[in-house]
N, C-alpha and C. Protein backbone atom coordinates (compact mmCIF):
# COMPACT_ATOMS: atom_id res chain seq x y z
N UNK A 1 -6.01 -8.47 2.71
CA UNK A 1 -5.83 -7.87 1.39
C UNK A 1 -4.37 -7.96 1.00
N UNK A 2 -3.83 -8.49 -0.27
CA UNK A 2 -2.72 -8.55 -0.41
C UNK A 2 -2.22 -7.55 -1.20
N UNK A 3 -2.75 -6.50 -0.95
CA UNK A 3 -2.58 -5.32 -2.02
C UNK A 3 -1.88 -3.78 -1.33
N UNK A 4 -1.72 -3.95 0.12
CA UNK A 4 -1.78 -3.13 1.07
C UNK A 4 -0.87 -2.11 0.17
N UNK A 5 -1.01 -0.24 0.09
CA UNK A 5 -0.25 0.67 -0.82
C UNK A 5 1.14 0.93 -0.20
N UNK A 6 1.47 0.05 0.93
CA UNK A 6 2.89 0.57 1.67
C UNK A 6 3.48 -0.53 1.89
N UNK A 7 3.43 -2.00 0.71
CA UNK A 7 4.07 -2.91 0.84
C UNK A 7 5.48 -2.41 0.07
N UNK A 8 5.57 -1.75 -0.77
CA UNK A 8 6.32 -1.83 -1.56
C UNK A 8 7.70 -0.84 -0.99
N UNK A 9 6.89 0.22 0.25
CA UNK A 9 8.03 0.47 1.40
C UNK A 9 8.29 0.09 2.41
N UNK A 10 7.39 -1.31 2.62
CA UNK A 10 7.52 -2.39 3.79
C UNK A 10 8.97 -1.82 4.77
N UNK A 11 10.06 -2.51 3.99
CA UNK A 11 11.22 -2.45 4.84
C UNK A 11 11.99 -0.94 5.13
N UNK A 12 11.77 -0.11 4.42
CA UNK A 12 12.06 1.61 4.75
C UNK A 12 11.30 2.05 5.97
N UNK A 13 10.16 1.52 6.14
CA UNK A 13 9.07 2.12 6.68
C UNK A 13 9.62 0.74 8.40
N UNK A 14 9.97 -0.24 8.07
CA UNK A 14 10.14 -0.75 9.08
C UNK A 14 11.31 0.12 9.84
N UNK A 15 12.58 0.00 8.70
CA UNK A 15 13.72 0.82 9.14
C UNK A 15 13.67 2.29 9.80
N UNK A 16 12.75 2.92 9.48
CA UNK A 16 11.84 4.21 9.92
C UNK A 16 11.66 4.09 11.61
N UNK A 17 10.91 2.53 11.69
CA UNK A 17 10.22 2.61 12.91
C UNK A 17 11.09 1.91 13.74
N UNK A 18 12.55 1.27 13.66
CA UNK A 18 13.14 1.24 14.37
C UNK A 18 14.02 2.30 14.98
N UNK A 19 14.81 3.51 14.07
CA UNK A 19 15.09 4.50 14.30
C UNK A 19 14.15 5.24 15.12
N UNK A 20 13.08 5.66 15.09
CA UNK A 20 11.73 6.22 15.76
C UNK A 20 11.93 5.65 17.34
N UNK A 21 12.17 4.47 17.32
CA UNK A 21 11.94 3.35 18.72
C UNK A 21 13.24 4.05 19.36
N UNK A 22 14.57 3.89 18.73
CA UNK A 22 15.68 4.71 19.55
C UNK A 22 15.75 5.80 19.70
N UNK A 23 14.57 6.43 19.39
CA UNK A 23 14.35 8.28 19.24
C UNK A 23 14.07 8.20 21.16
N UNK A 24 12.73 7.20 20.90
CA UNK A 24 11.89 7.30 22.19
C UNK A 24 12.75 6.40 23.56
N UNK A 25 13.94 5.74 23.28
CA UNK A 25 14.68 5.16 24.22
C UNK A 25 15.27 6.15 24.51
N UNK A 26 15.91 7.68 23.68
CA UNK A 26 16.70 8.20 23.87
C UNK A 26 16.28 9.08 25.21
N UNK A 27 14.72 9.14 24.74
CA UNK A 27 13.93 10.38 25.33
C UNK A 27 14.03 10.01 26.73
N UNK A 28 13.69 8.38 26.55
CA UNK A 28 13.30 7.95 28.21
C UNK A 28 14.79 8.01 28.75
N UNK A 29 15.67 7.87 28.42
CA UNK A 29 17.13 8.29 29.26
C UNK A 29 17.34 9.47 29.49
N UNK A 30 16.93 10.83 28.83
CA UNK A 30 17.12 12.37 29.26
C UNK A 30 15.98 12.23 30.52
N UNK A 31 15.26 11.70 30.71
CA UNK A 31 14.09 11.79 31.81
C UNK A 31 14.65 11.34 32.97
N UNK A 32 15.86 9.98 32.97
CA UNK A 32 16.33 9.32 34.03
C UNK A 32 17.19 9.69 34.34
N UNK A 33 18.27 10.56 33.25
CA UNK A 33 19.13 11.60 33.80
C UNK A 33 18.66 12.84 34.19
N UNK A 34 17.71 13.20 33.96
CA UNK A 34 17.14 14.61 34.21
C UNK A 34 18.06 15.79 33.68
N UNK A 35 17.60 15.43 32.45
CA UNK A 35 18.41 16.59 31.50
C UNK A 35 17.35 17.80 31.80
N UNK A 36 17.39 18.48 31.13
CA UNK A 36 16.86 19.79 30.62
C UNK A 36 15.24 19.73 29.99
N UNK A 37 14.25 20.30 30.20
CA UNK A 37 12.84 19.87 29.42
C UNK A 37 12.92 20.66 28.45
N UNK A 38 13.41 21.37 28.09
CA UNK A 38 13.24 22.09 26.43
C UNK A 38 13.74 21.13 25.50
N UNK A 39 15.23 20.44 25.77
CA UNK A 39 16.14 19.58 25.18
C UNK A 39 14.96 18.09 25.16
N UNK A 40 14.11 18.03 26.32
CA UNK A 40 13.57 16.58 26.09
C UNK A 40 12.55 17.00 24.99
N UNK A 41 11.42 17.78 25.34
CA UNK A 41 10.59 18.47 24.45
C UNK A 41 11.08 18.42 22.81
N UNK A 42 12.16 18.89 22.31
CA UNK A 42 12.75 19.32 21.63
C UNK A 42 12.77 17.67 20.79
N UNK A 43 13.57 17.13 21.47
CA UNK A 43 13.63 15.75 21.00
C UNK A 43 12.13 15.00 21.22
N UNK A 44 11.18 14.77 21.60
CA UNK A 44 9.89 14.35 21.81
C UNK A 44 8.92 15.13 20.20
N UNK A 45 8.93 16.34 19.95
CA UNK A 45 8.82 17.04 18.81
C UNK A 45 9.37 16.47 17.42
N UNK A 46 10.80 16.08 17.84
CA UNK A 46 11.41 14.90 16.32
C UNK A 46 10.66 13.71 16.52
N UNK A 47 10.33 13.25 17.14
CA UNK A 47 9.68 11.68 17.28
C UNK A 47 8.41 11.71 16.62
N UNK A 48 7.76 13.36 16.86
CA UNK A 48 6.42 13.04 16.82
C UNK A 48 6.11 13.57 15.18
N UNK A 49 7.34 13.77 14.66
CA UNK A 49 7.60 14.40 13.40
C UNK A 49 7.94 13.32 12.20
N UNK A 50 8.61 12.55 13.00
CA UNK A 50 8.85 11.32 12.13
C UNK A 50 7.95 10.59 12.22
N UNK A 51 7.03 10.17 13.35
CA UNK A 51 5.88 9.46 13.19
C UNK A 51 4.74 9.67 12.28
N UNK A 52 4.54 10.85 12.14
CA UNK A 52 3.73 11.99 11.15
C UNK A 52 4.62 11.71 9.89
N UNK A 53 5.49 11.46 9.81
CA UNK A 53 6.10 11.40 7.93
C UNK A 53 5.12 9.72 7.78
N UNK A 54 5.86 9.18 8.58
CA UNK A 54 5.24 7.50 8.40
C UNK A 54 3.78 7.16 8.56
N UNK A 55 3.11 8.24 9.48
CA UNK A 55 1.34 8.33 8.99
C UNK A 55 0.86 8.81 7.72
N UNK A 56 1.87 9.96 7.17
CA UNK A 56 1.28 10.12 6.03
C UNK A 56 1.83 9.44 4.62
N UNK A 57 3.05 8.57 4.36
CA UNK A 57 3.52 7.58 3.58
C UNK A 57 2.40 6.71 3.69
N UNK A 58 2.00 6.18 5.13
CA UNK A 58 0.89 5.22 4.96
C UNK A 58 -0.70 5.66 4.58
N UNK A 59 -0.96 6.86 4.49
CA UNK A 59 -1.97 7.47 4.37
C UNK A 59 -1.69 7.73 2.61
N UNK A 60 -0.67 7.93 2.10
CA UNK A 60 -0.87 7.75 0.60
C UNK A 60 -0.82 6.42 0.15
N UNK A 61 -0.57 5.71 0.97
CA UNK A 61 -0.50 4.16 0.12
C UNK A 61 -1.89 3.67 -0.01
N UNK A 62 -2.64 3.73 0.85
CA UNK A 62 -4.11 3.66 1.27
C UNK A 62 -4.93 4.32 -0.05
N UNK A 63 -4.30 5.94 -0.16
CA UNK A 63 -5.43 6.03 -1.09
C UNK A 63 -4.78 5.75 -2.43
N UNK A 64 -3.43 5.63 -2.87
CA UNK A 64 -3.05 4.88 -3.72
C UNK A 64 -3.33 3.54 -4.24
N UNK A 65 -4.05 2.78 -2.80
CA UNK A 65 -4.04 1.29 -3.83
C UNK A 65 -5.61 1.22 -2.93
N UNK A 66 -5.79 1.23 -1.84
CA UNK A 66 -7.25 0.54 -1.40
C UNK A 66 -8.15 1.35 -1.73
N UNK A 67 -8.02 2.81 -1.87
CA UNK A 67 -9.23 3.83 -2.33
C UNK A 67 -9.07 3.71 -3.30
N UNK A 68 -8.16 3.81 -4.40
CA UNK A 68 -8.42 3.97 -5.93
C UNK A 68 -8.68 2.25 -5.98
N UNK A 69 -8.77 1.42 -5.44
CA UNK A 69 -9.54 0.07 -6.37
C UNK A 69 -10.13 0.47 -6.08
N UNK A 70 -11.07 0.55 -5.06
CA UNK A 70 -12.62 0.78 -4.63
C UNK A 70 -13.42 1.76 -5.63
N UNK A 71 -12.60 2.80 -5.70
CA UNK A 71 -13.07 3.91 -6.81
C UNK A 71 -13.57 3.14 -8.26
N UNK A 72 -12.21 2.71 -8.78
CA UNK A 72 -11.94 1.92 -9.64
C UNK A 72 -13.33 0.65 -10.42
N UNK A 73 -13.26 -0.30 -9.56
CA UNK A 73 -14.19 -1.09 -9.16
C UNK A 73 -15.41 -0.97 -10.07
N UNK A 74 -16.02 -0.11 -9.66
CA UNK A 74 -17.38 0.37 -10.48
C UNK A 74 -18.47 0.40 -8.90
N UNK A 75 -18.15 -0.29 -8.20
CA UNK A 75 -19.21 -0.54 -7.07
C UNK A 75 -19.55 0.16 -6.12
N UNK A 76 -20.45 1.24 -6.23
CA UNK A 76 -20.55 1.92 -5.74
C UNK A 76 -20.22 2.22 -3.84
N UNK A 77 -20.98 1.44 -3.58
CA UNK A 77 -21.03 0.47 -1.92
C UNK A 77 -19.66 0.24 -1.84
N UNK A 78 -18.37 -0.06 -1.96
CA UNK A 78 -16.93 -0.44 -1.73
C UNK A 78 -16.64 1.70 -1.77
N UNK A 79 -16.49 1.78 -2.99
CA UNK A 79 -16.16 3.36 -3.49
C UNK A 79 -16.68 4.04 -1.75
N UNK A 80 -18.10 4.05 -1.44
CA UNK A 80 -18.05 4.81 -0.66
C UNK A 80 -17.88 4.35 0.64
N UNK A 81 -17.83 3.52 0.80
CA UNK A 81 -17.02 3.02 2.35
C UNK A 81 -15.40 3.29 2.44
N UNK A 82 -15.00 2.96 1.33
CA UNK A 82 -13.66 3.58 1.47
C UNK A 82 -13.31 4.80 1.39
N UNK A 83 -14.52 5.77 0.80
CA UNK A 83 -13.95 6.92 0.42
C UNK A 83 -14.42 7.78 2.03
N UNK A 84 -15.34 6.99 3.24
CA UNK A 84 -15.73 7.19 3.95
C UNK A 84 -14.49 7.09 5.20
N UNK A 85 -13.58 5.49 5.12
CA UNK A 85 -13.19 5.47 5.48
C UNK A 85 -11.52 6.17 5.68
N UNK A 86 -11.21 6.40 4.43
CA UNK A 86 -10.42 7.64 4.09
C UNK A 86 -10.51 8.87 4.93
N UNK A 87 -11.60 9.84 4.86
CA UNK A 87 -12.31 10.88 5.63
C UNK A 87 -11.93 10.39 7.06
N UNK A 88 -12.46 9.45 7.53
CA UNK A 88 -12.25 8.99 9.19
C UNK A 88 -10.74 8.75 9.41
N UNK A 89 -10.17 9.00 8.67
CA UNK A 89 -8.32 8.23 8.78
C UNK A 89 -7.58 9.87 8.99
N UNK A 90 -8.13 10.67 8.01
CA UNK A 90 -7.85 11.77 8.11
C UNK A 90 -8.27 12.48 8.94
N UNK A 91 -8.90 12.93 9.81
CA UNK A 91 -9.89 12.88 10.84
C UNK A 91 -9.42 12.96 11.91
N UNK A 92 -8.72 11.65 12.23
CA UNK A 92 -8.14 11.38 13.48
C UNK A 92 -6.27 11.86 13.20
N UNK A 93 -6.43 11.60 12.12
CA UNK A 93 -4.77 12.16 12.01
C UNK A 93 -5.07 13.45 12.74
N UNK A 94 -5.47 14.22 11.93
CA UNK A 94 -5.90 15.76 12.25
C UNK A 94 -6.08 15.85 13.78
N UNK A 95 -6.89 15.22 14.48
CA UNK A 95 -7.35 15.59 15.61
C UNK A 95 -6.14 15.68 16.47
N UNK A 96 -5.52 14.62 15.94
CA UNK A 96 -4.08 13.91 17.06
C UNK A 96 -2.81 15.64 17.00
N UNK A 97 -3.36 16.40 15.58
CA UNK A 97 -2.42 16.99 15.69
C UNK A 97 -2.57 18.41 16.77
């Protein structure tokens, strides 16, 4: 689909997930130094905070462009698979939390 709703923050969202990546290098070095576990915790909690901003940027782009065509559309059968698959996206976000 060339329509994906989080092309248009493609490169923020990349820049996101490289920062994120040195979150989790950082983490794995307090473990090999054996810092403190509140301080690792603490920092493991930002990672999993920023990952959660970038699930839900991508979770509005989704229903910004692939659920509202489907809606859109007229076709019923697209509308509710996506509006199905929406529900299941949210779902598992939720569960994870």
């Amino acid at each position: 689909m060339a329509g994906y709703g989080y092309l248009a923050d493609k490169e923020a969202l990349i820049g996101r997930l490289h920062r994120i990546e040195g979150q989790v290098r950082g983490i794995e070095r307090m473990v090999v130094e054996e810092r403190y576990c509140v301080d690792i915790l603490t920092q493991i909690s930002a990672a999993t905070t920023a990952l959660d901003a970038i699930a839900l940027k991508l979770l509005e782009g989704h229903v910004g462009s692939c659920v509202a065509t489907a809606l859109a559309s007229g076709d019923e059968a697209a509308a509710k698979a996506k509006s199905r698959e929406l529900v299941e996206a949210v779902e598992r976000f939720a569960r994870a939390r």
